[in-house]
PDB file of N, CA and C in Angstrom:
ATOM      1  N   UNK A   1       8.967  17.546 -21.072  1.00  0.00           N
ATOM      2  CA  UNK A   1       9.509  17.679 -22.405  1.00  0.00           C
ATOM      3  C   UNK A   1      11.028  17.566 -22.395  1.00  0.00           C
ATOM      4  N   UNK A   2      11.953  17.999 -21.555  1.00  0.00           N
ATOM      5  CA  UNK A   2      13.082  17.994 -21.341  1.00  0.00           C
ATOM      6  C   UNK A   2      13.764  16.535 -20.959  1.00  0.00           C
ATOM      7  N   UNK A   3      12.820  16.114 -20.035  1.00  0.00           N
ATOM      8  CA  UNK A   3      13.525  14.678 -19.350  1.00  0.00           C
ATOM      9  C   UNK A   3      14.162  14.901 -17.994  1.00  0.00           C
ATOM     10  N   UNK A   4      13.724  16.225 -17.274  1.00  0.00           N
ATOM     11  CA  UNK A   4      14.304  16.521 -16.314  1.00  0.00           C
ATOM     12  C   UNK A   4      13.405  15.357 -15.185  1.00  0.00           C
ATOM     13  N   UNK A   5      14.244  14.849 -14.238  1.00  0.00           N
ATOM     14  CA  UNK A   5      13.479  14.354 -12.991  1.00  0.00           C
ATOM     15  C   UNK A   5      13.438  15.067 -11.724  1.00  0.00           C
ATOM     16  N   UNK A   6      13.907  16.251 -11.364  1.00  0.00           N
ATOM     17  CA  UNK A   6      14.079  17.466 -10.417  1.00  0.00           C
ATOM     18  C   UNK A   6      12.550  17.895 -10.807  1.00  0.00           C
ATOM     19  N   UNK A   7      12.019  17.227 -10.515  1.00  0.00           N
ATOM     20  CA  UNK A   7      10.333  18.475 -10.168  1.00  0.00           C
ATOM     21  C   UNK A   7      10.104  18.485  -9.262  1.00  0.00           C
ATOM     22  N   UNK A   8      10.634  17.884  -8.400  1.00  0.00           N
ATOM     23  CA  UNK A   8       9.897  18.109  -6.823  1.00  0.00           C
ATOM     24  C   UNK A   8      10.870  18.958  -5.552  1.00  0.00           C
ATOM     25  N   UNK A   9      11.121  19.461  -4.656  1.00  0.00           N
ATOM     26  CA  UNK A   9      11.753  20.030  -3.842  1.00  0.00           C
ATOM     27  C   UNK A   9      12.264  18.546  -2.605  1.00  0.00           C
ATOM     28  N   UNK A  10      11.085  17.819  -2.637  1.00  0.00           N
ATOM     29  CA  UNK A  10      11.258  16.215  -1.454  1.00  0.00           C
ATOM     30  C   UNK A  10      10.285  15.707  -1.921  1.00  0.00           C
ATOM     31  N   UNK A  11       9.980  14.612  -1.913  1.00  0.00           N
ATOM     32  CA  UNK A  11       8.979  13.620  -2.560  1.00  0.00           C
ATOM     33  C   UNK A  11       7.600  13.632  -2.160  1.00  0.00           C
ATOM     34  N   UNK A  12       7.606  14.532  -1.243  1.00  0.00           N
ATOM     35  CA  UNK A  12       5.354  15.071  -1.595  1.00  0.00           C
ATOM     36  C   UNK A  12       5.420  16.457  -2.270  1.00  0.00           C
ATOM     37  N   UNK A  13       6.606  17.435  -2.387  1.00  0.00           N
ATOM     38  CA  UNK A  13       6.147  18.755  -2.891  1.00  0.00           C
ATOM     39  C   UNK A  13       6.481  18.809  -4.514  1.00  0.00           C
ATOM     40  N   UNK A  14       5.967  19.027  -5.332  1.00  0.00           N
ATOM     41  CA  UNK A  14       6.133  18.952  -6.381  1.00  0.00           C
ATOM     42  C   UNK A  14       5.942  20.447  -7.032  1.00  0.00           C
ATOM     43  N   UNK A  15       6.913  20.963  -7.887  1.00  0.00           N
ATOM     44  CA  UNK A  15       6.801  22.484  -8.266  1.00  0.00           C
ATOM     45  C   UNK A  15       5.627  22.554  -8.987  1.00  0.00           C
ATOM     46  N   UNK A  16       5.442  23.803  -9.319  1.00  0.00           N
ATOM     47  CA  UNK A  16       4.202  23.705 -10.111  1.00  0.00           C
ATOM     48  C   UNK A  16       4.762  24.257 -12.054  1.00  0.00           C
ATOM     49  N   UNK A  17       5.905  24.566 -12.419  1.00  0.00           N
ATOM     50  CA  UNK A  17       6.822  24.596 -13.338  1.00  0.00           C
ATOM     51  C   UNK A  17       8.294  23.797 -13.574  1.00  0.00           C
ATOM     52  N   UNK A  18       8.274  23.097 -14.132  1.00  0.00           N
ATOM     53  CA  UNK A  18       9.738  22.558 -14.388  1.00  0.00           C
ATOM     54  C   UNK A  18      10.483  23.666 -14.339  1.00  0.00           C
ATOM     55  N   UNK A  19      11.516  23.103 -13.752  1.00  0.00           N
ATOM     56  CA  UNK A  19      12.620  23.762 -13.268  1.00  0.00           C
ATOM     57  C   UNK A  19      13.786  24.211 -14.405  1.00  0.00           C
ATOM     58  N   UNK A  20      13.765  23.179 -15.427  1.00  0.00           N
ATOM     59  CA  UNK A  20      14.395  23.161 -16.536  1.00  0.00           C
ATOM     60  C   UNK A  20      14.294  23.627 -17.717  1.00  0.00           C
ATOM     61  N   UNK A  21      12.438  23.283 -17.970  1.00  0.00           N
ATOM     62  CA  UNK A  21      12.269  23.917 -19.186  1.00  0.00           C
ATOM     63  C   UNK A  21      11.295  24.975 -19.390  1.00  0.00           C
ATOM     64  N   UNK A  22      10.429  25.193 -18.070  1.00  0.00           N
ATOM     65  CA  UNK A  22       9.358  25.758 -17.740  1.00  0.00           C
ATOM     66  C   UNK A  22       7.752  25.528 -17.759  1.00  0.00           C
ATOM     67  N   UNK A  23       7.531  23.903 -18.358  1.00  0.00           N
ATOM     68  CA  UNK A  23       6.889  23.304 -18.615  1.00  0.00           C
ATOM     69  C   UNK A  23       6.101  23.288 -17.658  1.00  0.00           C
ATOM     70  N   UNK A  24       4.306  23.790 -17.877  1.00  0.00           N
ATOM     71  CA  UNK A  24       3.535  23.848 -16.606  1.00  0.00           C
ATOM     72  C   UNK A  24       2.963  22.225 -16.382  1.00  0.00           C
ATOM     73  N   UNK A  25       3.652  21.952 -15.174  1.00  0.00           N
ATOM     74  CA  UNK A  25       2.729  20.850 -14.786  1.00  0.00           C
ATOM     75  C   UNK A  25       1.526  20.571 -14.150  1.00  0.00           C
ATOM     76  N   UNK A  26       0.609  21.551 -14.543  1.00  0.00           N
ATOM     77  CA  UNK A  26      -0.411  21.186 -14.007  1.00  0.00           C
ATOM     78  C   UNK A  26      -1.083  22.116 -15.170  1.00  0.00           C
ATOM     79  N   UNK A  27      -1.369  21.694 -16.217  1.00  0.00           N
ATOM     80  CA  UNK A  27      -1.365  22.030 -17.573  1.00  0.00           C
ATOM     81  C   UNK A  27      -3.019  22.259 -17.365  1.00  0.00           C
ATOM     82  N   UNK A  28      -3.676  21.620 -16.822  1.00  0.00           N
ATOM     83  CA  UNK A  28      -5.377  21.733 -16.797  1.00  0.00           C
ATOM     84  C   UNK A  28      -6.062  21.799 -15.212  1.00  0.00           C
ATOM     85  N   UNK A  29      -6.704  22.823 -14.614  1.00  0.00           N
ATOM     86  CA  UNK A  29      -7.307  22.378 -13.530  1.00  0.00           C
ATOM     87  C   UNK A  29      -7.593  21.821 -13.300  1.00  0.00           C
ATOM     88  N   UNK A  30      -7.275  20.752 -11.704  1.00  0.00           N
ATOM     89  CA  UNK A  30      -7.117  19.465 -11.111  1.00  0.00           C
ATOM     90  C   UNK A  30      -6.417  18.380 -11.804  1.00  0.00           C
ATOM     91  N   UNK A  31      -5.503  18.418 -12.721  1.00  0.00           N
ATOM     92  CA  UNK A  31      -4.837  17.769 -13.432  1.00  0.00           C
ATOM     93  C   UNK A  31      -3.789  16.727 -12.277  1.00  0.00           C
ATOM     94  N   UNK A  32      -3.887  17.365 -11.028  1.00  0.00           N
ATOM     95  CA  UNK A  32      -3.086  17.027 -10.092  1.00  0.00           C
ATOM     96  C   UNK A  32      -3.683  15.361  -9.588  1.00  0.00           C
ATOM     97  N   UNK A  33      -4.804  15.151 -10.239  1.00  0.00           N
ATOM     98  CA  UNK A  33      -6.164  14.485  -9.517  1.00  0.00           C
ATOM     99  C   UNK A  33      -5.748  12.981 -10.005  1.00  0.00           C
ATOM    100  N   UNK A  34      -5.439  13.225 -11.843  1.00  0.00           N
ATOM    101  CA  UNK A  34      -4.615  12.163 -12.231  1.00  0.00           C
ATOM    102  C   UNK A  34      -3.479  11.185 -11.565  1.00  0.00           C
ATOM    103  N   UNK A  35      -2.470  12.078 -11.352  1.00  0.00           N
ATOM    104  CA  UNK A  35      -1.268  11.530 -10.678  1.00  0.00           C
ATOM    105  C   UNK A  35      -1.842  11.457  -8.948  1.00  0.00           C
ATOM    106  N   UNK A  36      -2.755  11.473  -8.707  1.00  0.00           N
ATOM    107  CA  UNK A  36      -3.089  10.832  -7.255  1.00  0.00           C
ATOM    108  C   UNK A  36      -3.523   9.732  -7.906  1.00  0.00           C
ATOM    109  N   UNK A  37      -4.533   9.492  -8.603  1.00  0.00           N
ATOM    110  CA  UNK A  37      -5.004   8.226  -8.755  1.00  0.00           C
ATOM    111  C   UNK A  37      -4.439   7.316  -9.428  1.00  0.00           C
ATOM    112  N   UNK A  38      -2.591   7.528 -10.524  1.00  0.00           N
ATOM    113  CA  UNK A  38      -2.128   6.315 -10.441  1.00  0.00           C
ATOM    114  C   UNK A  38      -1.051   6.323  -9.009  1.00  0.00           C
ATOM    115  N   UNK A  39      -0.641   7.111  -8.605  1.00  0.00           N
ATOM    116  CA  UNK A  39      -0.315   6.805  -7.410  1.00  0.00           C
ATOM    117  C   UNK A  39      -1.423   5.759  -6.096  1.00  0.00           C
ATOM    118  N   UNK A  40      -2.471   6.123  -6.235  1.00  0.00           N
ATOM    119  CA  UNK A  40      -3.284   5.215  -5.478  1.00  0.00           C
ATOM    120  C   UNK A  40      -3.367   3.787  -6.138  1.00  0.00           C
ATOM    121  N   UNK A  41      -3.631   3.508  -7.376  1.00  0.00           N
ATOM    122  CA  UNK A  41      -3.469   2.056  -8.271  1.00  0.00           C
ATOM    123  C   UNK A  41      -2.220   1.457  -8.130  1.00  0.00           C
ATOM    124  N   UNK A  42      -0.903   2.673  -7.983  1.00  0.00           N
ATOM    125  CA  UNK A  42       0.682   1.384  -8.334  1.00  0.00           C
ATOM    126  C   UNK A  42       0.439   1.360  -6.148  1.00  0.00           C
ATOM    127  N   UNK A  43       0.141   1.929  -5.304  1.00  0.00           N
ATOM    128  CA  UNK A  43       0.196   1.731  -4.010  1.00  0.00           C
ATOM    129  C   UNK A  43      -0.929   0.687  -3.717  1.00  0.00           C
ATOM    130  N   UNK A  44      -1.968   0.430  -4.038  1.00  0.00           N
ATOM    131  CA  UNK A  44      -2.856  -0.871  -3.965  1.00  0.00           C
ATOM    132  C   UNK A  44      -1.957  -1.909  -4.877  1.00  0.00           C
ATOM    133  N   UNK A  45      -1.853  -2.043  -5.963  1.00  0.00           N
ATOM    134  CA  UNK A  45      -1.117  -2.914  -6.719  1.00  0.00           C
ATOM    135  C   UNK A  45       0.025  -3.877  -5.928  1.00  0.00           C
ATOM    136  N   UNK A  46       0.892  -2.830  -5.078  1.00  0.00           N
ATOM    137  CA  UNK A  46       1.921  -3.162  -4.766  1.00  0.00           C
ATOM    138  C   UNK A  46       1.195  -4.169  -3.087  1.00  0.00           C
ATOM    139  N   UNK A  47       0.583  -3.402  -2.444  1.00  0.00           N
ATOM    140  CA  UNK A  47       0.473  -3.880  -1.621  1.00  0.00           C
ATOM    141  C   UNK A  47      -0.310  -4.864  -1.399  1.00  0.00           C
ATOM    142  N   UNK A  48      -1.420  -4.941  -2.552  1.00  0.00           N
ATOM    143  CA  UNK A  48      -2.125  -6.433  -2.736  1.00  0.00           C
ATOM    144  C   UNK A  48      -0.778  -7.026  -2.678  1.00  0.00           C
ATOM    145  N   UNK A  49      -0.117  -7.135  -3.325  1.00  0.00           N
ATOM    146  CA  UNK A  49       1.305  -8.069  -3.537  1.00  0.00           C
ATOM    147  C   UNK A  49       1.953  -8.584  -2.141  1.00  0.00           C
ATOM    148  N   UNK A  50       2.228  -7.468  -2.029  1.00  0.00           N
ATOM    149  CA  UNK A  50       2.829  -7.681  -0.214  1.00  0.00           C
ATOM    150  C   UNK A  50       1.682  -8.915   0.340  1.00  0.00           C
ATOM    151  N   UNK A  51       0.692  -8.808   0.099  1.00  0.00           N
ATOM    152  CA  UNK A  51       0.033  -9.094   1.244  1.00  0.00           C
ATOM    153  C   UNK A  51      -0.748 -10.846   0.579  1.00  0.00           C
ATOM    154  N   UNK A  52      -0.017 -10.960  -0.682  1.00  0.00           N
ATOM    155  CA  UNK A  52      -0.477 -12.426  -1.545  1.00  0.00           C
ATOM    156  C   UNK A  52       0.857 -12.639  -1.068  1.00  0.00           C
ATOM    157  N   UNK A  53       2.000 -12.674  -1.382  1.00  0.00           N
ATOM    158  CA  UNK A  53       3.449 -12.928  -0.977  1.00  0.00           C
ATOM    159  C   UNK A  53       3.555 -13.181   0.293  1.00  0.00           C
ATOM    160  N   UNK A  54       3.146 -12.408   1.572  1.00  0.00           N
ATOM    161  CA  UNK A  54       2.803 -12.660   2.954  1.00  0.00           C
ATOM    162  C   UNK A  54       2.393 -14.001   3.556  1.00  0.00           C
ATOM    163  N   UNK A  55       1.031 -14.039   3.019  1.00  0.00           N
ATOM    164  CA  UNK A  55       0.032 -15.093   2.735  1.00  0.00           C
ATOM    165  C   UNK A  55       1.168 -16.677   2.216  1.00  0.00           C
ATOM    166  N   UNK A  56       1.624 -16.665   1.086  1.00  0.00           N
ATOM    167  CA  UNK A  56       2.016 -17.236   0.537  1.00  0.00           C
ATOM    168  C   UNK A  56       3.356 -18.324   1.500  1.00  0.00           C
ATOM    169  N   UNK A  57       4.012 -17.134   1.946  1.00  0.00           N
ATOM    170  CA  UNK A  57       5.321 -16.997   2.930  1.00  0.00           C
ATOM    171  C   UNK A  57       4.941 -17.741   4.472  1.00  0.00           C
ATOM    172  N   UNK A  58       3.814 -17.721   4.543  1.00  0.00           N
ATOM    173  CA  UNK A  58       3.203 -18.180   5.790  1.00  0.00           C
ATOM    174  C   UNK A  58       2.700 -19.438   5.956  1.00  0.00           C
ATOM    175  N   UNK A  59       2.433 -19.663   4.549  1.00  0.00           N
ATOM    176  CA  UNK A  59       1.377 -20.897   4.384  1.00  0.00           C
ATOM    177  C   UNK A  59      -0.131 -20.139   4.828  1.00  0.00           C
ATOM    178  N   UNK A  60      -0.820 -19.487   4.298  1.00  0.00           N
ATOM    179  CA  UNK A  60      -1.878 -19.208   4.771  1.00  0.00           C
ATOM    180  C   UNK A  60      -1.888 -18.717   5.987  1.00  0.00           C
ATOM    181  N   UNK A  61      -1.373 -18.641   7.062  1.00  0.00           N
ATOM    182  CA  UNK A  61      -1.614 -18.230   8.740  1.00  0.00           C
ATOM    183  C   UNK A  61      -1.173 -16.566   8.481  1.00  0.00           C
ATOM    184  N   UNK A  62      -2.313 -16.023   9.320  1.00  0.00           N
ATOM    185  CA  UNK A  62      -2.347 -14.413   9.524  1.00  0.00           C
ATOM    186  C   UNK A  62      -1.643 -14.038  10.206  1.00  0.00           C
ATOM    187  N   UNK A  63      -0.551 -13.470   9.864  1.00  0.00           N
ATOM    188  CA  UNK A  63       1.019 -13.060  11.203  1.00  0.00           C
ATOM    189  C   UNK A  63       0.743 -11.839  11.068  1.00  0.00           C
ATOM    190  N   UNK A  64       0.465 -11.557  12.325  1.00  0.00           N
ATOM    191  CA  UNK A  64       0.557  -9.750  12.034  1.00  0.00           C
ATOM    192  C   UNK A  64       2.236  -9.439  11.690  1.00  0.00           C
ATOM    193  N   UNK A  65       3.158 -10.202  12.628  1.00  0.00           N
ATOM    194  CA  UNK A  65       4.667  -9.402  12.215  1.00  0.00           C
ATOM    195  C   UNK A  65       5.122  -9.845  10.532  1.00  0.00           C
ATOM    196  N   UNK A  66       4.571 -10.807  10.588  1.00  0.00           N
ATOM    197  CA  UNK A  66       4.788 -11.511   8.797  1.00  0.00           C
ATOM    198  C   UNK A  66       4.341 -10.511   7.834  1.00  0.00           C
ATOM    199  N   UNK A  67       2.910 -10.497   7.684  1.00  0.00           N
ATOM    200  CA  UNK A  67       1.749  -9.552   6.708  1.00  0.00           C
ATOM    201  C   UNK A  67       1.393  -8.506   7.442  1.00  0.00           C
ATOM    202  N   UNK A  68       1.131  -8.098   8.627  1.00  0.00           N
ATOM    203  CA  UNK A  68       0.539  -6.760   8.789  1.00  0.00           C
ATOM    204  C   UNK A  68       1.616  -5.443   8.889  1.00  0.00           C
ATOM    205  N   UNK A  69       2.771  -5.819   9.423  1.00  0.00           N
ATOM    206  CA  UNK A  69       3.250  -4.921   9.534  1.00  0.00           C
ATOM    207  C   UNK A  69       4.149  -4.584   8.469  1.00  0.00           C
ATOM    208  N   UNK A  70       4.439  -5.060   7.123  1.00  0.00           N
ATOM    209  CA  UNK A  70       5.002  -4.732   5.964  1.00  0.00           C
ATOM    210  C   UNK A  70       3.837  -4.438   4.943  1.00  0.00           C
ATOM    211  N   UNK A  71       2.726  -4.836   5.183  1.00  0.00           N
ATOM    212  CA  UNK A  71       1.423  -4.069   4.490  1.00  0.00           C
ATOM    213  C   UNK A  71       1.225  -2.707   4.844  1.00  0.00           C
ATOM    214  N   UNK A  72       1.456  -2.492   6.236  1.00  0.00           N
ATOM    215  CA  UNK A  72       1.352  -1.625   6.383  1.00  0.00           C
ATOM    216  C   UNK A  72       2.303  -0.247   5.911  1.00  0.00           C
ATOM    217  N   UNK A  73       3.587  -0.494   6.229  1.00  0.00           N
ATOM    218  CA  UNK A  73       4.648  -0.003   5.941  1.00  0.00           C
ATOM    219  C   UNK A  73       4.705   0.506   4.378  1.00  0.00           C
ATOM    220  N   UNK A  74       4.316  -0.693   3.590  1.00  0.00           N
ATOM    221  CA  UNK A  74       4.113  -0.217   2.145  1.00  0.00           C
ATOM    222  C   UNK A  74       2.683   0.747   2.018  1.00  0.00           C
ATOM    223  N   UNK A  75       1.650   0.387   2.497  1.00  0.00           N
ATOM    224  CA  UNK A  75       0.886   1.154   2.852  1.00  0.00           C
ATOM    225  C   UNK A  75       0.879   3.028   2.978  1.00  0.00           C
ATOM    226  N   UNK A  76       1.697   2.890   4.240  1.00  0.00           N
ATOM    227  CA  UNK A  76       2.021   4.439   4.606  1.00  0.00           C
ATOM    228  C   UNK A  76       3.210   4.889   3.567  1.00  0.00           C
ATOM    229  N   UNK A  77       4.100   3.805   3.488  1.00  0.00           N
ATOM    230  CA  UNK A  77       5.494   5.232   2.662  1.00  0.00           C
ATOM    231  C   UNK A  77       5.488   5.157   1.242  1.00  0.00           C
ATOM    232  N   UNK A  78       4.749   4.156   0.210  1.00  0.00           N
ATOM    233  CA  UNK A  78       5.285   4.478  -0.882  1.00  0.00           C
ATOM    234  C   UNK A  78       4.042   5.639  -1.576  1.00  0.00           C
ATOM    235  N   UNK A  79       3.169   5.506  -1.086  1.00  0.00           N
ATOM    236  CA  UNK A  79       2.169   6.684  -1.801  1.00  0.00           C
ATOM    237  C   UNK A  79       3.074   7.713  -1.351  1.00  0.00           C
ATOM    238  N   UNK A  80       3.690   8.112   0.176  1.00  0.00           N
ATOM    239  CA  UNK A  80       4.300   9.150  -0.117  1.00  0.00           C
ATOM    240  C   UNK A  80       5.656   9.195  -0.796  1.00  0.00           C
ATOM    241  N   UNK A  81       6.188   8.184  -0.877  1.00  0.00           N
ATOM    242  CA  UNK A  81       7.960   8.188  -2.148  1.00  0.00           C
ATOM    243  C   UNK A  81       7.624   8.531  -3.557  1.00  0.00           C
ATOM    244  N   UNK A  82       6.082   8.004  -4.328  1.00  0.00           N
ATOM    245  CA  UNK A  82       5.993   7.843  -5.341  1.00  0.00           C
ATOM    246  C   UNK A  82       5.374   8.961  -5.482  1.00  0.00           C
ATOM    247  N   UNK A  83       4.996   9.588  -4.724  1.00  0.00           N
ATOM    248  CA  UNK A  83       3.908  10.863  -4.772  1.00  0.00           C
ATOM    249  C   UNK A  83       4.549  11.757  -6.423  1.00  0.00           C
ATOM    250  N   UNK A  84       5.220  11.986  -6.418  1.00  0.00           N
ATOM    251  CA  UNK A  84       6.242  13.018  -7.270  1.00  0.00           C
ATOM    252  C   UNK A  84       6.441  12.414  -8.792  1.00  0.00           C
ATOM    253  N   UNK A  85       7.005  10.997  -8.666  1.00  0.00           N
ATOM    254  CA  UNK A  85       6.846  10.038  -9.402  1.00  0.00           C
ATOM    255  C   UNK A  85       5.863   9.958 -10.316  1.00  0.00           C
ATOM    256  N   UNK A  86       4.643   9.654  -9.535  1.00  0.00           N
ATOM    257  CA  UNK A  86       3.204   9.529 -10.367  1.00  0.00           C
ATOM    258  C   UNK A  86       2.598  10.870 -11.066  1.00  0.00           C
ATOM    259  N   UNK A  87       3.030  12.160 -10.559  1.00  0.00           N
ATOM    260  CA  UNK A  87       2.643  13.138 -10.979  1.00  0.00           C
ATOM    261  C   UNK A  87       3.361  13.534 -12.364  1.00  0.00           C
ATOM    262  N   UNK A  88       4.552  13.128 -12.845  1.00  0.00           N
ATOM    263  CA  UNK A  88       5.343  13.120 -13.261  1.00  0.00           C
ATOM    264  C   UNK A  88       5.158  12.224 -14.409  1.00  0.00           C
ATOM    265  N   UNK A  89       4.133  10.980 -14.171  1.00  0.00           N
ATOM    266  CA  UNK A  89       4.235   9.618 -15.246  1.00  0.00           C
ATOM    267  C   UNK A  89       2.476  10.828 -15.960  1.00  0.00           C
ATOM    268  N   UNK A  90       1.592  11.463 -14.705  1.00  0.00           N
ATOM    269  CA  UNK A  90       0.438  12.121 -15.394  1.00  0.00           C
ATOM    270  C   UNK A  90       0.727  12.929 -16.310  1.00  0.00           C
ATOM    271  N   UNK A  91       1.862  13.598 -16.588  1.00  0.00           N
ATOM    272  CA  UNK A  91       2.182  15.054 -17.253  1.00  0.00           C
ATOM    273  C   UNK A  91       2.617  14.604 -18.629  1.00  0.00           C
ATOM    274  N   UNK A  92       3.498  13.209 -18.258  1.00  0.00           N
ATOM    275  CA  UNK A  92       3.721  12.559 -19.461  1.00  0.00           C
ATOM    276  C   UNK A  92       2.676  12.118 -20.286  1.00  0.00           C
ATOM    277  N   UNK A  93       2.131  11.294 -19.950  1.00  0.00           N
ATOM    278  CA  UNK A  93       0.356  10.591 -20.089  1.00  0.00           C
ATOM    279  C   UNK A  93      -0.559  11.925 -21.187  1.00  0.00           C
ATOM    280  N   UNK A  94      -0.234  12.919 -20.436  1.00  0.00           N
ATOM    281  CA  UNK A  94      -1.137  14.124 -20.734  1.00  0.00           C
ATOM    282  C   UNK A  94      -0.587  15.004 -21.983  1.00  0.00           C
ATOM    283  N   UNK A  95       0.320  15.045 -22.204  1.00  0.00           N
ATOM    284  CA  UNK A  95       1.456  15.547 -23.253  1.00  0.00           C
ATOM    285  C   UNK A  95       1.149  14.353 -24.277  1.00  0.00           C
ATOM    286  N   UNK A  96       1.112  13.177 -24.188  1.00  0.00           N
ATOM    287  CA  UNK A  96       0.702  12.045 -25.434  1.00  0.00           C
ATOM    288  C   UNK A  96      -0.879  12.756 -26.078  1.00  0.00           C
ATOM    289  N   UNK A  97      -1.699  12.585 -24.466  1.00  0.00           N
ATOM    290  CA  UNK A  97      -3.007  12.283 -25.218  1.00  0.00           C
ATOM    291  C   UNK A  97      -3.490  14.462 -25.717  1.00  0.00           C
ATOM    292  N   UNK A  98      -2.873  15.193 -25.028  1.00  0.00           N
ATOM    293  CA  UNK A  98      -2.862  16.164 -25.381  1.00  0.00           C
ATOM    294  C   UNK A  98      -1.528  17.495 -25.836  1.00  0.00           C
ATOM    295  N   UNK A  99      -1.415  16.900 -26.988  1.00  0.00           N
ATOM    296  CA  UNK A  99       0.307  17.640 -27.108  1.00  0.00           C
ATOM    297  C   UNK A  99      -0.161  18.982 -26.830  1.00  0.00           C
ATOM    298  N   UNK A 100       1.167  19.834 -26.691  1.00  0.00           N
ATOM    299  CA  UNK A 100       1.663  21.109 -26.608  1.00  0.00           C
ATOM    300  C   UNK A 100       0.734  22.016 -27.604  1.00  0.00           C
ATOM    301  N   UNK A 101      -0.062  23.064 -26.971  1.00  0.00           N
ATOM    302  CA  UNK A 101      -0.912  23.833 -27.970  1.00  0.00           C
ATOM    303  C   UNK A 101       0.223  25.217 -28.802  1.00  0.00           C
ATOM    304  N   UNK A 102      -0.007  26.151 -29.700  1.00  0.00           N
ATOM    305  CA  UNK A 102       0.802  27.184 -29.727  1.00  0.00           C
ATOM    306  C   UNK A 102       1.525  27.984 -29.290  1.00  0.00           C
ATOM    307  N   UNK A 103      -0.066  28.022 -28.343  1.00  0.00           N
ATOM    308  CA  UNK A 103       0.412  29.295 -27.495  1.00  0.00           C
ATOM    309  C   UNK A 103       0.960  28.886 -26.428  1.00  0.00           C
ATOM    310  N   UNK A 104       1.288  27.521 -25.573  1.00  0.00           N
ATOM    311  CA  UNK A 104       2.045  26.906 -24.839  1.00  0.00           C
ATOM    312  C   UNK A 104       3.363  27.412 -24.488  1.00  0.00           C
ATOM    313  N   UNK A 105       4.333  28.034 -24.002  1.00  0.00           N
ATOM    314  CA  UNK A 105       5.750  28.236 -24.456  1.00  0.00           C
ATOM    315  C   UNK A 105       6.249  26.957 -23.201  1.00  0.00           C
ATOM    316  N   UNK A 106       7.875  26.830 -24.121  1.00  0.00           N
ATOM    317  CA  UNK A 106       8.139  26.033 -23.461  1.00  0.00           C
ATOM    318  C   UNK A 106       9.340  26.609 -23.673  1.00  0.00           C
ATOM    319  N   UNK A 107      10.724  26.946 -22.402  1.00  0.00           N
ATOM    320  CA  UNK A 107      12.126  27.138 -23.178  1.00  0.00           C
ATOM    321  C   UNK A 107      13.013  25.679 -23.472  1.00  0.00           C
ATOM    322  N   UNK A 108      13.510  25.717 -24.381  1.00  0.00           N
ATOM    323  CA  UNK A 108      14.395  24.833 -24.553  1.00  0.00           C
ATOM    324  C   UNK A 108      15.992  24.826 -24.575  1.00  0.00           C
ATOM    325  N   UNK A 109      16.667  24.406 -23.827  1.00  0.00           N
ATOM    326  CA  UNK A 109      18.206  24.749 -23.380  1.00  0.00           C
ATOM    327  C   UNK A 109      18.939  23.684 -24.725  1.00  0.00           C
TER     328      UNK A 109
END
């Protein structure tokens, strides 16, 4: 609600209250489940890419140092960079399709 981007402590731990406004992010049990799974869609997304671009870059021939090892790389680090990110795009997502109830508090600075 604020626009703060400080929710996380390092990019896998994510608070479980905004820091700013007090806004619970994890507004519904397993709500956490969301922001794994667009984190898993923009980390396939991306790395199909890597790996058509690879392909592409090669002329078709399977290089492991060409395509495997930057598939991979995207592979392992951006699910964990974006980890925080995606949890962050869910809360938003979730606030559209379910606004703020009454009894919700939220402070506002």
């Amino acid at each position: 609600m604020c626009g703060s981007k400080e929710i996380s402590r390092h990019p896998v731990q994510v608070y479980d209250r905004c820091p700013t406004c007090d806004l619970d992010l994890e507004r519904q049990v397993g709500s956490f489940i969301g922001g794994i799974g667009l984190n898993t869609i923009f980390a396939f997304v991306v790395l199909l890419s890597v790996i058509i671009v690879g392909f592409i870059a090669t002329g078709g021939e399977a290089s492991v140092t060409r395509i495997l090892l930057p598939a991979l790389a995207v592979s392992v680090l951006l699910p964990l960079f974006f980890y925080a990110r995606s949890r962050l795009l869910w809360v938003a997502l979730e606030l559209i399709w379910w606004p703020l109830d009454a009894d919700e508090t939220l402070l506002v600075n």
